[in-house]
N, C-alpha and C. Protein backbone atom coordinates (compact mmCIF):
# COMPACT_ATOMS: atom_id res chain seq x y z
N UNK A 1 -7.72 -9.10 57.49
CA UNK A 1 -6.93 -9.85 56.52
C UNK A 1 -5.56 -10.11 57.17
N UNK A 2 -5.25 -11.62 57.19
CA UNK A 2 -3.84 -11.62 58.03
C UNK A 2 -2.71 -11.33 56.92
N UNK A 3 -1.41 -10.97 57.32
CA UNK A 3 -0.29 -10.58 56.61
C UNK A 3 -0.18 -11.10 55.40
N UNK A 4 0.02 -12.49 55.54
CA UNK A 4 0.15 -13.36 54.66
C UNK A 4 -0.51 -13.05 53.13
N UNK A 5 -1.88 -13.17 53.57
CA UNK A 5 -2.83 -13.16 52.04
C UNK A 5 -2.71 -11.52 51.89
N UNK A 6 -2.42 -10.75 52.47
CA UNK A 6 -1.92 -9.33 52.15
C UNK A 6 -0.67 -9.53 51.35
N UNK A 7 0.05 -10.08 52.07
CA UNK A 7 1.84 -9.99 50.89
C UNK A 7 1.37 -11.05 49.01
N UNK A 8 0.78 -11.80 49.30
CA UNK A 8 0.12 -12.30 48.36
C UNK A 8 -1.08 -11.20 47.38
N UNK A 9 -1.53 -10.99 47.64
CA UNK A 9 -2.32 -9.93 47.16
C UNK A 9 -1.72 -8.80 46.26
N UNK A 10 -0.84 -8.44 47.32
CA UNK A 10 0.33 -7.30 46.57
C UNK A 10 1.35 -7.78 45.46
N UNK A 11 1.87 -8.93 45.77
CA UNK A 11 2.67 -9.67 44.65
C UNK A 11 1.47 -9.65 43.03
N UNK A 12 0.21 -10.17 43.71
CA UNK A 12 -0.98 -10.34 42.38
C UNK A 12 -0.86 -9.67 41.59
N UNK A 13 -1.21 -8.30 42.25
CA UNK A 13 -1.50 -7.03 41.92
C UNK A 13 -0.20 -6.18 41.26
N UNK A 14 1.21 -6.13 41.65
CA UNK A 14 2.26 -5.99 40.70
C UNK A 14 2.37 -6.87 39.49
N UNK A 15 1.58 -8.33 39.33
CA UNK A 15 2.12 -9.02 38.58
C UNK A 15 1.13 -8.58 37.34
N UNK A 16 -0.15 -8.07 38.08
CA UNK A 16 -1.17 -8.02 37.07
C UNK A 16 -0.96 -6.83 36.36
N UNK A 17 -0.54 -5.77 36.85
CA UNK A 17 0.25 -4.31 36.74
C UNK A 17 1.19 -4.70 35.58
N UNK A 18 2.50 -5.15 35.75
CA UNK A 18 3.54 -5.65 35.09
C UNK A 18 3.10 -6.23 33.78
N UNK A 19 2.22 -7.23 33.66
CA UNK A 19 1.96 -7.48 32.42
C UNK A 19 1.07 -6.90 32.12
N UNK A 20 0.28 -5.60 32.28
CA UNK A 20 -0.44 -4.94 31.49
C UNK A 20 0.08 -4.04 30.84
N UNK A 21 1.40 -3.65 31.64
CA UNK A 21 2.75 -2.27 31.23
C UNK A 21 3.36 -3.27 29.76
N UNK A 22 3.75 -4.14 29.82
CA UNK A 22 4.17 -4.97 29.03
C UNK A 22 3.13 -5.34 27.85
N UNK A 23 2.34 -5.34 27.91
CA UNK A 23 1.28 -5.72 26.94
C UNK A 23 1.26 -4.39 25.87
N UNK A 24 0.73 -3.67 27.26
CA UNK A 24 0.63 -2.20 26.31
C UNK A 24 1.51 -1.80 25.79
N UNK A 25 3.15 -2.05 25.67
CA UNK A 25 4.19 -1.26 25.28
C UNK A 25 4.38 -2.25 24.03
N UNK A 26 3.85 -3.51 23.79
CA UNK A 26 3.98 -4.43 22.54
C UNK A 26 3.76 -4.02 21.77
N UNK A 27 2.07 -3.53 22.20
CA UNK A 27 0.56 -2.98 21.28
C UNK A 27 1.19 -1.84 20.28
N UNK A 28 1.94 -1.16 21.39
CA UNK A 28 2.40 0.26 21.01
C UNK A 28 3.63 0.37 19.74
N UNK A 29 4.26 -0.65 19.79
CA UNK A 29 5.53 -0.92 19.32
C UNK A 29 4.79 -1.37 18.16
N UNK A 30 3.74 -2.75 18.25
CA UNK A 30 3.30 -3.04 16.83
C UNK A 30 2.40 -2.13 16.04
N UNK A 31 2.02 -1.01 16.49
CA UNK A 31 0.79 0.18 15.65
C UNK A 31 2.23 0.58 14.60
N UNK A 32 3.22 0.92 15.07
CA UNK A 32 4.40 1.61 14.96
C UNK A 32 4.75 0.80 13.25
N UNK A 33 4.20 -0.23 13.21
CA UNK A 33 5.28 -1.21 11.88
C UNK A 33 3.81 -1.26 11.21
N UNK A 34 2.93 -1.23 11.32
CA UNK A 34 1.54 -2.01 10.60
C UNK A 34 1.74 -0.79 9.33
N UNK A 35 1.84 -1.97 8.25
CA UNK A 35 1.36 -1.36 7.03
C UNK A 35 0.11 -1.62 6.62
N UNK A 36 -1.02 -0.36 5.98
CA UNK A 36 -1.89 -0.82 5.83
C UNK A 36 -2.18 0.06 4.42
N UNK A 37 -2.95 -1.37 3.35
CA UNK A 37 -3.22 -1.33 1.65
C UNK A 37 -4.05 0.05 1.21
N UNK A 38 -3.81 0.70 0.34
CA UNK A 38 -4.62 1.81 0.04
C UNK A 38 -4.83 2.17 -1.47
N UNK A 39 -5.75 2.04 -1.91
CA UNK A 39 -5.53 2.48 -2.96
C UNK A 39 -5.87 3.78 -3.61
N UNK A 40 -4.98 4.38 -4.81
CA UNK A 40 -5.29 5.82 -5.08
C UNK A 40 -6.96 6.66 -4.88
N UNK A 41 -7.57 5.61 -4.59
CA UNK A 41 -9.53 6.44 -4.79
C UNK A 41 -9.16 6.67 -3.06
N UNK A 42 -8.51 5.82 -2.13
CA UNK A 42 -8.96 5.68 -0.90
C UNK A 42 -8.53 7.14 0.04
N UNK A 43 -7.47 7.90 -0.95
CA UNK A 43 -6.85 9.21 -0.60
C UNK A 43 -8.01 10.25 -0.86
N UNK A 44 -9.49 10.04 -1.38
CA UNK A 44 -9.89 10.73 -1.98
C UNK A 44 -11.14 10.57 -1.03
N UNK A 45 -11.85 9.42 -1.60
CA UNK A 45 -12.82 8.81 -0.83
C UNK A 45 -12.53 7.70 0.20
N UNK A 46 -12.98 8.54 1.09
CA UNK A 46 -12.89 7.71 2.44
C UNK A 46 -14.04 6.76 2.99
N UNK A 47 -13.79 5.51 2.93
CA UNK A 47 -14.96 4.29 3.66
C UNK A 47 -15.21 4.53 4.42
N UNK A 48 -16.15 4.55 4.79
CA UNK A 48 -16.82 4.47 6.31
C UNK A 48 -16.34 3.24 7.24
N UNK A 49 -15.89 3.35 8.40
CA UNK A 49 -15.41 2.36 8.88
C UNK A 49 -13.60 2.25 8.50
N UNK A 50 -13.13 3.10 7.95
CA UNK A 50 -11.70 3.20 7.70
C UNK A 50 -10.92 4.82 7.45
N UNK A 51 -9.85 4.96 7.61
CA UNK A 51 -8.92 6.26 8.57
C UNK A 51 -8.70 6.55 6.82
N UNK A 52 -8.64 7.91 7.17
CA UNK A 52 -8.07 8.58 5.97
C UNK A 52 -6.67 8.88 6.17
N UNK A 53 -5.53 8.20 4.84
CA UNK A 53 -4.15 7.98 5.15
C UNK A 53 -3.62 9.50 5.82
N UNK A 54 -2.35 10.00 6.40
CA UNK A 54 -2.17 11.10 7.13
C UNK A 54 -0.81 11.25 6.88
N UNK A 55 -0.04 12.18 6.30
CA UNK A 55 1.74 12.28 6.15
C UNK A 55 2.25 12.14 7.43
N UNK A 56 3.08 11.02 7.10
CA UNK A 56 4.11 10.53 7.82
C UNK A 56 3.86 9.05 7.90
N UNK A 57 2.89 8.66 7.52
CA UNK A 57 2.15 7.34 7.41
C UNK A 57 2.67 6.16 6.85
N UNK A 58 2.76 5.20 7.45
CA UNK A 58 3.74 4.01 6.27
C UNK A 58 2.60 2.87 5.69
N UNK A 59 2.68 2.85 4.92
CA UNK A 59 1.30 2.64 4.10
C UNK A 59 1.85 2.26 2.87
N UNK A 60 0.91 0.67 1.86
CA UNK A 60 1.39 0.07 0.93
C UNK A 60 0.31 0.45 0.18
N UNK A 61 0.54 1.27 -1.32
CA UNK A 61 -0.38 1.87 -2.17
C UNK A 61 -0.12 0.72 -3.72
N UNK A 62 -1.30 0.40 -3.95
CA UNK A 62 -1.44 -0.29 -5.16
C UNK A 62 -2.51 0.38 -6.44
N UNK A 63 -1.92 0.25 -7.87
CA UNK A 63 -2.75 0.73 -8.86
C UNK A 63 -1.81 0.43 -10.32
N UNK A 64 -2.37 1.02 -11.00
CA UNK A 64 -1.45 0.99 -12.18
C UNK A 64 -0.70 1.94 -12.54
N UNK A 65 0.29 1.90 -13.15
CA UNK A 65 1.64 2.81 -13.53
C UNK A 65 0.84 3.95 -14.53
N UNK A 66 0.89 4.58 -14.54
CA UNK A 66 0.24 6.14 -15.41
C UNK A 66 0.82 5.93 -16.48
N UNK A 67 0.32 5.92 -17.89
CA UNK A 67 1.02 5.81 -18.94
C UNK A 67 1.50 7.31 -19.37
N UNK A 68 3.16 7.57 -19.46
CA UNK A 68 3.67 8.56 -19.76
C UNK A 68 4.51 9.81 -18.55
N UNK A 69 3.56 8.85 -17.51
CA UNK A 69 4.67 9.21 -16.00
C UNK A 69 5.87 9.33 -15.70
N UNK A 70 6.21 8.40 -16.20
CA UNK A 70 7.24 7.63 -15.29
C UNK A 70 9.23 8.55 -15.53
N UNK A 71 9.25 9.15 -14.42
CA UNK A 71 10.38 10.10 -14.98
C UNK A 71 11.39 9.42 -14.35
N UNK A 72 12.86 9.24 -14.76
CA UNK A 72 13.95 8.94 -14.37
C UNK A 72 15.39 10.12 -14.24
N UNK A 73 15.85 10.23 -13.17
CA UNK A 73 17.47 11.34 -13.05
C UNK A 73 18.30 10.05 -13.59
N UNK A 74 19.00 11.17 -14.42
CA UNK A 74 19.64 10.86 -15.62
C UNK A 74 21.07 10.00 -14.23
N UNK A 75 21.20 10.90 -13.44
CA UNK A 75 22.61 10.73 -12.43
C UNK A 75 22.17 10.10 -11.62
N UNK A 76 21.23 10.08 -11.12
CA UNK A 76 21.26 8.15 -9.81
C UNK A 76 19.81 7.90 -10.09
N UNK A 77 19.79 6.85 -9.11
CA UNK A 77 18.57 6.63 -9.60
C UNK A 77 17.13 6.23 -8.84
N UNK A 78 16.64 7.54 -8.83
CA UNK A 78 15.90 8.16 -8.41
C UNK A 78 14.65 7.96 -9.71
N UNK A 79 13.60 7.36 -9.61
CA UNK A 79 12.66 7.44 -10.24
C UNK A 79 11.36 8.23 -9.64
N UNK A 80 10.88 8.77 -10.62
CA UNK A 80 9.01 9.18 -9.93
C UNK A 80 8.08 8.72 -11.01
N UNK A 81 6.98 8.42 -10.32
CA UNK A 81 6.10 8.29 -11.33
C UNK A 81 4.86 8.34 -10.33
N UNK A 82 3.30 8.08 -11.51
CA UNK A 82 2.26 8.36 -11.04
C UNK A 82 1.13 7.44 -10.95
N UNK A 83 0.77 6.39 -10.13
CA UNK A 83 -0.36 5.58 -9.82
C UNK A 83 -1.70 5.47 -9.52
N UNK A 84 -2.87 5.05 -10.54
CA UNK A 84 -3.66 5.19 -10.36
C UNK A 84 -4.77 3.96 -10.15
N UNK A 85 -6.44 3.77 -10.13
CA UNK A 85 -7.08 2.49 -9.88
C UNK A 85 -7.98 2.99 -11.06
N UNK A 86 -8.85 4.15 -10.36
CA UNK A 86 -10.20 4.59 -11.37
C UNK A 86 -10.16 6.03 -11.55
N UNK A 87 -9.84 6.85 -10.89
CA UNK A 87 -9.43 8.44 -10.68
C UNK A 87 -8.50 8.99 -10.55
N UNK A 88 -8.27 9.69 -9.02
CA UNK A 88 -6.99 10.22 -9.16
C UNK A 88 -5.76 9.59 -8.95
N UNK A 89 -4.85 10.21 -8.87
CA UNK A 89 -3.38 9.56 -9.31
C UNK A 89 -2.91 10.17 -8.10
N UNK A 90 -1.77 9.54 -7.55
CA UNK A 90 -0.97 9.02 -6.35
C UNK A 90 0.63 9.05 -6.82
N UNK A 91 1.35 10.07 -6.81
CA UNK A 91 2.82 10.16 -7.22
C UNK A 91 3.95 9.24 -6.35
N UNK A 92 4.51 8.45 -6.61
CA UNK A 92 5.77 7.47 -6.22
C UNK A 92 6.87 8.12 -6.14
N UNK A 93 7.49 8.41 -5.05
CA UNK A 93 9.13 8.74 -5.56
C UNK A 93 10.01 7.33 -5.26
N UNK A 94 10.89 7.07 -5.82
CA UNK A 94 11.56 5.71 -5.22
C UNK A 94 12.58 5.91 -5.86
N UNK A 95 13.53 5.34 -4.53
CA UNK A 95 15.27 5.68 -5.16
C UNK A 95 15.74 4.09 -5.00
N UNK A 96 16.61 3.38 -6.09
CA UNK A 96 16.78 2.49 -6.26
C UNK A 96 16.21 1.34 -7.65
N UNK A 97 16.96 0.25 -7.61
CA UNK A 97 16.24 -0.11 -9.09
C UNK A 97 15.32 -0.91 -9.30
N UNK A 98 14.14 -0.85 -9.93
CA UNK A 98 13.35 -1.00 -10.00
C UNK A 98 12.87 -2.65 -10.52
N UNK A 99 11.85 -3.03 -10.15
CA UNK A 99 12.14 -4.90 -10.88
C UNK A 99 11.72 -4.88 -12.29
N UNK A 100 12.02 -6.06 -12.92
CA UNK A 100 12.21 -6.21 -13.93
C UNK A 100 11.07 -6.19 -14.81
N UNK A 101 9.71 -6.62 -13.98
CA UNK A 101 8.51 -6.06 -14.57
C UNK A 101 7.92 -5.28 -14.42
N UNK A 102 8.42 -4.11 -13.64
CA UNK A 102 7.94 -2.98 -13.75
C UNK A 102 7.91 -2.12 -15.54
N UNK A 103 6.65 -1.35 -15.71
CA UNK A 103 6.67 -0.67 -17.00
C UNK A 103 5.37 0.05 -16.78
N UNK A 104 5.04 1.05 -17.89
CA UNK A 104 3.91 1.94 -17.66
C UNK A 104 2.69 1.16 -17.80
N UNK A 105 2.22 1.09 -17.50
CA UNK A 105 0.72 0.45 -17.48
C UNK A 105 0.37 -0.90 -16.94
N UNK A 106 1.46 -0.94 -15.82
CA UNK A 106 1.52 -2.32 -15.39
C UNK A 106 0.94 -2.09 -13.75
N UNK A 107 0.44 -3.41 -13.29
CA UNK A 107 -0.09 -3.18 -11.67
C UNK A 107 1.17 -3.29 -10.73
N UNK A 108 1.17 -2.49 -10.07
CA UNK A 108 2.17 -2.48 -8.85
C UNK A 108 1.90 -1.91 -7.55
N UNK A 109 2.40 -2.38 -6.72
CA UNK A 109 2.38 -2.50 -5.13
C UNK A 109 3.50 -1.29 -4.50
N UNK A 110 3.20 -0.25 -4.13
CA UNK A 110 4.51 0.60 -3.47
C UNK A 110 4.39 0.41 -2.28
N UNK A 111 5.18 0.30 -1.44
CA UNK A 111 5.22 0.61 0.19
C UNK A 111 6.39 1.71 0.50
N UNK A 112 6.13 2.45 1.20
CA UNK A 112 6.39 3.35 1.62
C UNK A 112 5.95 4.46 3.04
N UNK A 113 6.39 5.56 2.82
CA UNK A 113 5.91 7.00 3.82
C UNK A 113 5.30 7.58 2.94
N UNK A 114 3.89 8.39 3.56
CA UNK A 114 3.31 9.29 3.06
C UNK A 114 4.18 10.49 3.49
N UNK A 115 4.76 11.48 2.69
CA UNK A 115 5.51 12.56 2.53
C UNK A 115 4.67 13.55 2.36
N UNK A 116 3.41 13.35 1.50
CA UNK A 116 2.55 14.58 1.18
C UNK A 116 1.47 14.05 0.63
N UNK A 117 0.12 15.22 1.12
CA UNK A 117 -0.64 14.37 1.11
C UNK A 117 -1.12 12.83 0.01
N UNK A 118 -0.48 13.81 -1.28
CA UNK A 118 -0.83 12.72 -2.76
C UNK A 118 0.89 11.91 -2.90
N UNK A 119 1.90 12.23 -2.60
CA UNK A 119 2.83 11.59 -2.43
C UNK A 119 3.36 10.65 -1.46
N UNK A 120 3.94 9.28 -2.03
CA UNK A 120 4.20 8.64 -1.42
C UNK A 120 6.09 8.29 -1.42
N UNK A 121 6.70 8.34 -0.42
CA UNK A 121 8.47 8.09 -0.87
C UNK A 121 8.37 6.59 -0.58
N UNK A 122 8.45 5.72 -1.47
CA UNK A 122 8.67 4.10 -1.11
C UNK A 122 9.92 3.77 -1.16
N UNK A 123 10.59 2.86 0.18
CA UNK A 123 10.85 1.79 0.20
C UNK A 123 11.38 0.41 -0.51
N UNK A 124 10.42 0.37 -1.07
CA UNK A 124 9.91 -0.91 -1.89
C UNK A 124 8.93 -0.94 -3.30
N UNK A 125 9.32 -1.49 -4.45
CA UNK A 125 7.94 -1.23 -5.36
C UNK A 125 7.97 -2.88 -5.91
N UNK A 126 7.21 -3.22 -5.86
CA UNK A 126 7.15 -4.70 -6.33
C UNK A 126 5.89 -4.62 -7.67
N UNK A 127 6.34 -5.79 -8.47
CA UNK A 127 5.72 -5.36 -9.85
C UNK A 127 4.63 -6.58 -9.99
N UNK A 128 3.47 -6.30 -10.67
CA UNK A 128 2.44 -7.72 -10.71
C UNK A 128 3.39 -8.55 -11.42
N UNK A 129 2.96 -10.01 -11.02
CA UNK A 129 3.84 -11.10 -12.07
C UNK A 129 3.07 -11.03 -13.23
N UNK A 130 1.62 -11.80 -12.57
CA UNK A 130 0.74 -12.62 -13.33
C UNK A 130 -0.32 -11.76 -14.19
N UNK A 131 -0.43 -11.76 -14.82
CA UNK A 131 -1.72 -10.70 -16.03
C UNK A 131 -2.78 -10.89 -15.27
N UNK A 132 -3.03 -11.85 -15.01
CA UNK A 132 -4.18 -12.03 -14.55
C UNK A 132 -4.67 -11.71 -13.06
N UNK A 133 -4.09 -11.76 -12.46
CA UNK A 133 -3.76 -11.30 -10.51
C UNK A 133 -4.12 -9.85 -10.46
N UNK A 134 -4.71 -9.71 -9.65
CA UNK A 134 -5.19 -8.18 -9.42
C UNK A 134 -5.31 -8.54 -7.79
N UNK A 135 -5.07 -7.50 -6.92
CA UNK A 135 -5.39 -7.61 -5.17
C UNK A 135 -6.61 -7.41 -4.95
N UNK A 136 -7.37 -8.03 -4.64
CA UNK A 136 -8.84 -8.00 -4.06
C UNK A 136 -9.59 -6.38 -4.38
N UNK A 137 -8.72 -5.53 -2.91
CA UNK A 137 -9.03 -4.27 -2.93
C UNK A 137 -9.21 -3.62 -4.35
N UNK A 138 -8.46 -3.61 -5.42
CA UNK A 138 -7.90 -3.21 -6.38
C UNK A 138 -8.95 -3.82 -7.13
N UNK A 139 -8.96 -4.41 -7.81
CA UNK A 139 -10.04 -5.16 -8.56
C UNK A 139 -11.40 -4.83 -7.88
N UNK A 140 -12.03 -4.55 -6.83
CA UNK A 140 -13.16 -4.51 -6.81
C UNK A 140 -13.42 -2.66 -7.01
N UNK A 141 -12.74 -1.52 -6.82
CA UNK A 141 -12.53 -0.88 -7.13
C UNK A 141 -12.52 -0.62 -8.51
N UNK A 142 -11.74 -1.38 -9.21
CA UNK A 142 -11.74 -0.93 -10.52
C UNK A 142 -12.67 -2.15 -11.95
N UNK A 143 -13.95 -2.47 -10.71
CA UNK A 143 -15.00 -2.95 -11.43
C UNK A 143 -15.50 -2.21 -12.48
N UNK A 144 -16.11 -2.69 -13.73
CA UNK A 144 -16.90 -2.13 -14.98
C UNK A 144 -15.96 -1.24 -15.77
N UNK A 145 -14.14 -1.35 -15.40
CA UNK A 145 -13.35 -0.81 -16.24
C UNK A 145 -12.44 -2.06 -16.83
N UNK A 146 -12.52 -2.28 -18.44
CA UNK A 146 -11.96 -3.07 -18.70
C UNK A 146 -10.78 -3.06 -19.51
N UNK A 147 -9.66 -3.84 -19.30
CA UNK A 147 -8.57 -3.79 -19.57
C UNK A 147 -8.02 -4.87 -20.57
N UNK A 148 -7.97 -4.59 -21.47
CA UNK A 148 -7.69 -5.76 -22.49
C UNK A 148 -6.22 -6.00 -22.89
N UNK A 149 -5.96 -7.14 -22.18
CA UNK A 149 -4.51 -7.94 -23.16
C UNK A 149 -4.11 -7.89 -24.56
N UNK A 150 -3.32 -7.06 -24.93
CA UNK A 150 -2.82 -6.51 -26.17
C UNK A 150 -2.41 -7.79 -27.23
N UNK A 151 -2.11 -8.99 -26.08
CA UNK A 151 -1.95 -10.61 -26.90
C UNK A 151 -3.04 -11.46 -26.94
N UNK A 152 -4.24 -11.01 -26.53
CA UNK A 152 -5.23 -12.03 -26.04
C UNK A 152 -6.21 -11.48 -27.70
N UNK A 153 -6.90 -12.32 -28.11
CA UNK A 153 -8.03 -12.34 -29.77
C UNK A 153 -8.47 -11.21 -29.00
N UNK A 154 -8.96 -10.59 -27.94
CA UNK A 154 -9.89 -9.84 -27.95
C UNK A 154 -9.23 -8.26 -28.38
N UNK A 155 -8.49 -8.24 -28.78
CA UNK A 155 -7.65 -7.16 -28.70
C UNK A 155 -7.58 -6.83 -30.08
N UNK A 156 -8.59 -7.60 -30.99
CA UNK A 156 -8.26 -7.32 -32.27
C UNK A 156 -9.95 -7.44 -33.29
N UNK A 157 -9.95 -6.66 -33.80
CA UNK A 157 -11.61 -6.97 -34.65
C UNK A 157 -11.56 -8.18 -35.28
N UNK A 158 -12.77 -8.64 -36.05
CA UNK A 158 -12.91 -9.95 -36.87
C UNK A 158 -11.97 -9.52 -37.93
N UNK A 159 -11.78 -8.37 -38.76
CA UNK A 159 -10.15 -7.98 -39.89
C UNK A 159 -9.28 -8.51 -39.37
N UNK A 160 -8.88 -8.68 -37.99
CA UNK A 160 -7.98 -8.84 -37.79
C UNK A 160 -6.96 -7.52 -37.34
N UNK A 161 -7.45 -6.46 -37.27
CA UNK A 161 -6.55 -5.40 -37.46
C UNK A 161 -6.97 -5.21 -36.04
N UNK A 162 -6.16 -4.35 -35.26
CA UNK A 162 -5.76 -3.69 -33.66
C UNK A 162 -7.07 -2.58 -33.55
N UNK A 163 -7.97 -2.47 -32.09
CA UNK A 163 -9.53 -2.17 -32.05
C UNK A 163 -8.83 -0.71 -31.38
């Protein structure tokens, strides 16, 4: 092999080196930010084909607000409360104020750190808009449980009186 296609070769071969060091340190950097959806059954029962969440984990948990949860410090504001789909319940801590449609029995989105195993410290809690909107995951999960609109006819017998 004359010099030439040798010094060429070696340049290749750093370059191919270089962007694999670079590639891999992206990869590494983006595992680092990926939030990924969970919902309260998924802490429990684990899919086949998917990681069981792990403390320290940053992870966006969706379900409904626990009716009768929801605790507030009187001096800042620090809320907890407890989220569920079909079973068990998933505790929220979140410091900061909360949106405007947030309330007990409403669907909401936390993102956050897993702190322990059933606790989550969020970040962020964002509240469903729409009555009707449910997240994929969430809704197919909480198939053959039905939830009736307290304003919608069905919410009331042929009397007329509350079922």
């Amino acid at each position: 092999m004359n010099p030439r296609r040798k010094k060429r070769l070696t340049w290749v071969a750093i370059l191919v080196v270089g962007v694999s060091v670079a590639v891999g340190l992206m990869l590494y950097a983006m595992s680092q930010s990926i939030n990924l959806f969970y919902t309260p059954s998924d802490f429990v029962e684990v899919e086949e084909g998917k990681q069981a969440p792990v403390v320290g984990q940053r992870m966006r948990v969706g379900g409904m607000v626990v009716e009768g949860s929801v605790k507030r410090n009187r001096d800042t504001l620090e809320v907890k409360f407890n989220i569920t789909d079909t079973g068990p319940e998933i505790t929220v801590l979140y410091q900061g104020i909360l949106p405007d449609l947030f309330r007990e029995g409403q669907g909401i989105v936390a993102q956050g750190e897993l702190v322990e195993p059933r606790v989550l410290k969020a970040s962020e809690v964002l509240a469903k808009h729409d009555e009707e909107y449910m997240p994929p995951e969430l809704a197919e999960k909480m198939k053959g449980i039905k939830h009736v609109n307290p304003n919608s006819p069905e919410a009331y017998t042929d009397d007329g009186s509350e079922q």
